[in-house]
Protein backbone atom coordinates (compact mmCIF):
# COMPACT_ATOMS: atom_id res chain seq x y z
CA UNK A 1 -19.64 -14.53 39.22
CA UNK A 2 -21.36 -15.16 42.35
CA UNK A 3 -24.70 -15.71 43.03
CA UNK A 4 -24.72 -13.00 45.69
CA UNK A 5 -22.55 -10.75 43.40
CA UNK A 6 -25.19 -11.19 40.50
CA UNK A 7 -28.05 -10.29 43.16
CA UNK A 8 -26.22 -7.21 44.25
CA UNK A 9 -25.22 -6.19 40.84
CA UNK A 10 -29.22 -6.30 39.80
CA UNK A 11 -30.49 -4.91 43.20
CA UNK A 12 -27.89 -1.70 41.80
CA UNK A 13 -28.90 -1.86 38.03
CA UNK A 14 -32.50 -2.05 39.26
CA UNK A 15 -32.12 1.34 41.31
CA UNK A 16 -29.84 2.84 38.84
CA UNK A 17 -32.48 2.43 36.16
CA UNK A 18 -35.80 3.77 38.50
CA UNK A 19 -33.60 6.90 39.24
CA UNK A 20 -32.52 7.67 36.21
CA UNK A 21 -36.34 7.29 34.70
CA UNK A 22 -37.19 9.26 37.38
CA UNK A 23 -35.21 12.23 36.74
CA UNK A 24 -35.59 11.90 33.02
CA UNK A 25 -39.63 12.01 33.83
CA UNK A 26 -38.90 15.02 36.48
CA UNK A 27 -36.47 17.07 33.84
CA UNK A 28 -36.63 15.61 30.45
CA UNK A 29 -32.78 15.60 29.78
CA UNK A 30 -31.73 13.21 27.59
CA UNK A 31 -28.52 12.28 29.69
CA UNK A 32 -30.89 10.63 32.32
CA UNK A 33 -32.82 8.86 29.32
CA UNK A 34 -29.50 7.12 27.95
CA UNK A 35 -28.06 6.25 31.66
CA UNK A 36 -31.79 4.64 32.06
CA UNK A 37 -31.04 2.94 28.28
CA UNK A 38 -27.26 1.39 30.15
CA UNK A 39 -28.93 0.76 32.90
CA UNK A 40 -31.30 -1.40 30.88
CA UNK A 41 -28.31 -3.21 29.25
CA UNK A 42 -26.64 -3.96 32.42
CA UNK A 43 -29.44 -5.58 33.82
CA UNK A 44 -29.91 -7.75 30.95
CA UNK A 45 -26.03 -8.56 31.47
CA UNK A 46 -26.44 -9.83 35.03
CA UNK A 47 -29.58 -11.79 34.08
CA UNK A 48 -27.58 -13.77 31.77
CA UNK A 49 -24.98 -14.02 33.84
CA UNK A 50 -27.89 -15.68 36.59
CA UNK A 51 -29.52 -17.94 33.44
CA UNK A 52 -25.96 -19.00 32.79
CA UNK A 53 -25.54 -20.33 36.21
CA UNK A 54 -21.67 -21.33 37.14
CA UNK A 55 -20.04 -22.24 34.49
CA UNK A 56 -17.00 -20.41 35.39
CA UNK A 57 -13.63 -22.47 34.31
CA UNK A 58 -11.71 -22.86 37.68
């Protein structure tokens, strides 16, 4: 992956996750709470994918 790619993918996790905490503060559904949860786990995917650097097999 790219290191613009990985930027871009946690500029979009990052709003993905204040929205969804957002509406989960604003409504209190549970739907909002578990897209904030995969939000979460996405971002920790593209921070390894940063830490990991480019190892990708050409």
């Amino acid at each position: 992956m790219s290191k613009g790619a990985r930027w871009i993918g946690l500029a979009l996790t990052l709003a993905m996750f204040v929205f969804s905490t957002w509406m989960y503060l604003q409504t209190g559904d549970w739907v909002a709470l578990v897209f904030a949860g995969g939000s979460f786990g996405y971002a920790i995917f593209f921070m390894a994918a940063k830490k990991a650097g480019n190892k990708e097999i050409s």
